[in-house]
C-alpha atoms as a PDB file:
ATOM      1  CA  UNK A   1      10.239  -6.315  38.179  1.00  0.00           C
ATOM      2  CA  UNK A   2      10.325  -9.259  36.191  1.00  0.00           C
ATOM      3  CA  UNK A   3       7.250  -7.857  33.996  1.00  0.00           C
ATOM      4  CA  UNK A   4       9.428  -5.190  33.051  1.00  0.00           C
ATOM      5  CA  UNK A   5      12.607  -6.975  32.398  1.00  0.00           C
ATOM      6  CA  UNK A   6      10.759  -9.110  30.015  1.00  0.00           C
ATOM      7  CA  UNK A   7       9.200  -6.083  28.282  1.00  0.00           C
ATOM      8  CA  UNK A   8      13.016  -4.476  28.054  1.00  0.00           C
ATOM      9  CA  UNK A   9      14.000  -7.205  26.312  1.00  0.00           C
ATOM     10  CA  UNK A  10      10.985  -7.599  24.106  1.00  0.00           C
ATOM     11  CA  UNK A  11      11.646  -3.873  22.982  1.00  0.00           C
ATOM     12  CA  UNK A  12      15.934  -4.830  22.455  1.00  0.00           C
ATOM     13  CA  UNK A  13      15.443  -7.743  20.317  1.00  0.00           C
ATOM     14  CA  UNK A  14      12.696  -5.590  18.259  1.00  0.00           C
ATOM     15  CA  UNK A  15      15.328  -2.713  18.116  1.00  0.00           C
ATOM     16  CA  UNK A  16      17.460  -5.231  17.099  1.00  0.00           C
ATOM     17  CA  UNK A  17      15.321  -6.450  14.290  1.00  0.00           C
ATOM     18  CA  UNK A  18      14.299  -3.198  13.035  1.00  0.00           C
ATOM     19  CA  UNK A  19      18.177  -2.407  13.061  1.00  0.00           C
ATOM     20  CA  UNK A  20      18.651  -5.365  10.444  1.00  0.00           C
ATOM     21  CA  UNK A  21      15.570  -4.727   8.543  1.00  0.00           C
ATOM     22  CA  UNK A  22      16.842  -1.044   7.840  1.00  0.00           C
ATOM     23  CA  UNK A  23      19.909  -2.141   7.196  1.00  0.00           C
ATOM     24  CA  UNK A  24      18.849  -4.594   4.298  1.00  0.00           C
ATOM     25  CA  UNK A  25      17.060  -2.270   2.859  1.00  0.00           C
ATOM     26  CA  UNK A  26      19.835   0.191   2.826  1.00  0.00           C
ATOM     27  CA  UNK A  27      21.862  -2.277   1.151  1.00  0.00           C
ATOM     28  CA  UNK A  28      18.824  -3.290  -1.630  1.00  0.00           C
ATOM     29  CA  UNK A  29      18.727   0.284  -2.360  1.00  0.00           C
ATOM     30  CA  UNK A  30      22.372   0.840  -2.661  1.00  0.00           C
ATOM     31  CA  UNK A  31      22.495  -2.425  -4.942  1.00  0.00           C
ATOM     32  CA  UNK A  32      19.627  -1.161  -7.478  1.00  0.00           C
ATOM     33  CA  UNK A  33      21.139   2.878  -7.391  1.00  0.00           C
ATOM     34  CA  UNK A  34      24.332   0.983  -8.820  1.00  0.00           C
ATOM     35  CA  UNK A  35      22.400  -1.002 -11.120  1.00  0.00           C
ATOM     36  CA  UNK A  36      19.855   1.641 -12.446  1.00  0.00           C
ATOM     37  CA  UNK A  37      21.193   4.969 -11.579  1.00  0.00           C
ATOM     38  CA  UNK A  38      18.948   6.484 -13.910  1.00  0.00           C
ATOM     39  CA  UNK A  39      15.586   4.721 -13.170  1.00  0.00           C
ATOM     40  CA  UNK A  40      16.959   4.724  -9.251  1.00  0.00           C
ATOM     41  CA  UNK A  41      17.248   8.507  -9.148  1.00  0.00           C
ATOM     42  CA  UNK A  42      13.647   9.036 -10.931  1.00  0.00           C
ATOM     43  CA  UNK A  43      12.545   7.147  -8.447  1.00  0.00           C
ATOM     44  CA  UNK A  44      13.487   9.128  -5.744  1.00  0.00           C
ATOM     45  CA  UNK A  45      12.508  12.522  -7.357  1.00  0.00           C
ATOM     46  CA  UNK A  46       8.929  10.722  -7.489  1.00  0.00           C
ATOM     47  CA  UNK A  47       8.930   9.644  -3.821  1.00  0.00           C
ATOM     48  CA  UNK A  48      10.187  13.026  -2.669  1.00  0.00           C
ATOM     49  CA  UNK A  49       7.804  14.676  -4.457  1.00  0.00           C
ATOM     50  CA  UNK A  50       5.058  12.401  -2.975  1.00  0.00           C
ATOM     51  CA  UNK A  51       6.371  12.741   0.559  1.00  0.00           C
ATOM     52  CA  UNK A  52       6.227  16.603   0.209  1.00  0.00           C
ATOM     53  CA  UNK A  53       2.124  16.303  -1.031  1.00  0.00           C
ATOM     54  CA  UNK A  54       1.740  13.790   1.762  1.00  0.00           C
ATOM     55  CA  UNK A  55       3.663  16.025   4.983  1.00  0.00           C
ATOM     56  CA  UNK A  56       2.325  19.117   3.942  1.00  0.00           C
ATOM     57  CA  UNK A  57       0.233  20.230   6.412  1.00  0.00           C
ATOM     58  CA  UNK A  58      -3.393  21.629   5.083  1.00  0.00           C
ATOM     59  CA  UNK A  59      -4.625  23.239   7.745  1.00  0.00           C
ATOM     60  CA  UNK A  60      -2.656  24.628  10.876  1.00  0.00           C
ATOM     61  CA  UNK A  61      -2.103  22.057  13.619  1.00  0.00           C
ATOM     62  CA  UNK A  62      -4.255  22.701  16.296  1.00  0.00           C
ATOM     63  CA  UNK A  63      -3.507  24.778  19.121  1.00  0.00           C
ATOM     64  CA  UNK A  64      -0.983  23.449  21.776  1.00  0.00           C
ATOM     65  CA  UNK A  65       0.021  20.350  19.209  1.00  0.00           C
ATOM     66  CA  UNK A  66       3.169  19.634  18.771  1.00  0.00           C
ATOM     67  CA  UNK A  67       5.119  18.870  15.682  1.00  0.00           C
ATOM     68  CA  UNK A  68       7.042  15.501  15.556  1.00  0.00           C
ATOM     69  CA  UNK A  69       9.464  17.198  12.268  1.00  0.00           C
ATOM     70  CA  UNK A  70      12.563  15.849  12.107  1.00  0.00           C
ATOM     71  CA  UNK A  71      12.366  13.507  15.374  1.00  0.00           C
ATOM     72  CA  UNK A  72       9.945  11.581  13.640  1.00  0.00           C
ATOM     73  CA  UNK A  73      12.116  10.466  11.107  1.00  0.00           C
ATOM     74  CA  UNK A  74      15.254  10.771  13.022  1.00  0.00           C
ATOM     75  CA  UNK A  75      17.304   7.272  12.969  1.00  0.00           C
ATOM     76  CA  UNK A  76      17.433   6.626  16.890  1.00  0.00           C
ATOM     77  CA  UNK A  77      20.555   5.033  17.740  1.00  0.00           C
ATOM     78  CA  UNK A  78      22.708   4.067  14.785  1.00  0.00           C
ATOM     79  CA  UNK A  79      24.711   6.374  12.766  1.00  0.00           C
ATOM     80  CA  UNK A  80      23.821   5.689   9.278  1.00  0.00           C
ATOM     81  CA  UNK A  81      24.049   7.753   6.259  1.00  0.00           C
ATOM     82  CA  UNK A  82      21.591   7.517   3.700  1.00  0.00           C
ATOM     83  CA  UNK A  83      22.192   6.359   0.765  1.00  0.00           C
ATOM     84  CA  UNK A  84      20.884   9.283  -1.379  1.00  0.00           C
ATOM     85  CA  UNK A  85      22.948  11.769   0.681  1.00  0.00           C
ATOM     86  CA  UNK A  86      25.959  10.126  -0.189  1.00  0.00           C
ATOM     87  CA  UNK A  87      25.438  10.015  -3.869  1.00  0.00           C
ATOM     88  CA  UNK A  88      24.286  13.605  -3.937  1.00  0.00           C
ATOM     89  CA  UNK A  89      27.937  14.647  -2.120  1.00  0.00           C
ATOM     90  CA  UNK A  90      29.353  12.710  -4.837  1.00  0.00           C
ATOM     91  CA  UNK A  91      30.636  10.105  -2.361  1.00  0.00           C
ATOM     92  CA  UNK A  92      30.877   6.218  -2.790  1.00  0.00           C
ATOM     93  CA  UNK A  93      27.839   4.282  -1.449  1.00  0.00           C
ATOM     94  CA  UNK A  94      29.439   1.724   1.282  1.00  0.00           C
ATOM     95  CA  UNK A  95      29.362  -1.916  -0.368  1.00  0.00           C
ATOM     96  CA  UNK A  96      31.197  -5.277  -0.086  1.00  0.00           C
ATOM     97  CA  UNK A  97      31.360  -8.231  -2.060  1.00  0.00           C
ATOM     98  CA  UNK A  98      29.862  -9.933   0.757  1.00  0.00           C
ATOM     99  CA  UNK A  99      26.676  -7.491   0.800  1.00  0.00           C
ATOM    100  CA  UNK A 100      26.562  -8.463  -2.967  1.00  0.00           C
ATOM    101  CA  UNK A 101      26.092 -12.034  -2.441  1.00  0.00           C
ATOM    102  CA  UNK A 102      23.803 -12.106   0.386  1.00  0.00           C
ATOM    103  CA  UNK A 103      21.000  -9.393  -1.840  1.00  0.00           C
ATOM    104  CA  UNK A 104      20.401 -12.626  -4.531  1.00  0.00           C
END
């Protein structure tokens, strides 16, 4: 009982971490696509591009395998948009003054 409460909260406060790790790095990316749209959007185009050469499979998976897809990159648990979808529905990329200060 105990073993397992102290393994919960092991896995919370790394949830927890992860959570604010993401969420900087949202906010870095946001801060440089404002900065360098141009070199920003490249960018992406290149890691797309990579990503594709990288998760296409080669060779069928084998029999009975199953396919992680989208629940392997699904973001478990928080409700965030990323920032690439936003700018390609021509919306406004969440930012504060605050955010600005804390990325120097």
């Amino acid at each position: 009982q105990e073993l397992f409460k102290k393994h919960t909260q092991t896995l919370l406060d790394m949830k927890k971490d992860l959570d604010h790790i993401f969420r900087r790095i949202r906010e870095l990316k946001g801060k440089l696509s404002r900065q360098y749209p141009e070199a920003f959007q490249a960018a992406e185009v290149q890691v797309r591009q990579w990503e594709e050469s990288v998760m296409t499979p080669t060779s069928p998976p084998p029999e009975g395998a199953t396919s992680l897809g989208a629940a392997a990159t699904e973001d478990f648990g928080s409700n965030v948009t990323d920032v690439s979808q936003l700018q390609t529905e021509g919306l406004e990329v969440p930012y504060t003054e605050e955010q600005d200060s804390t990325l120097h």
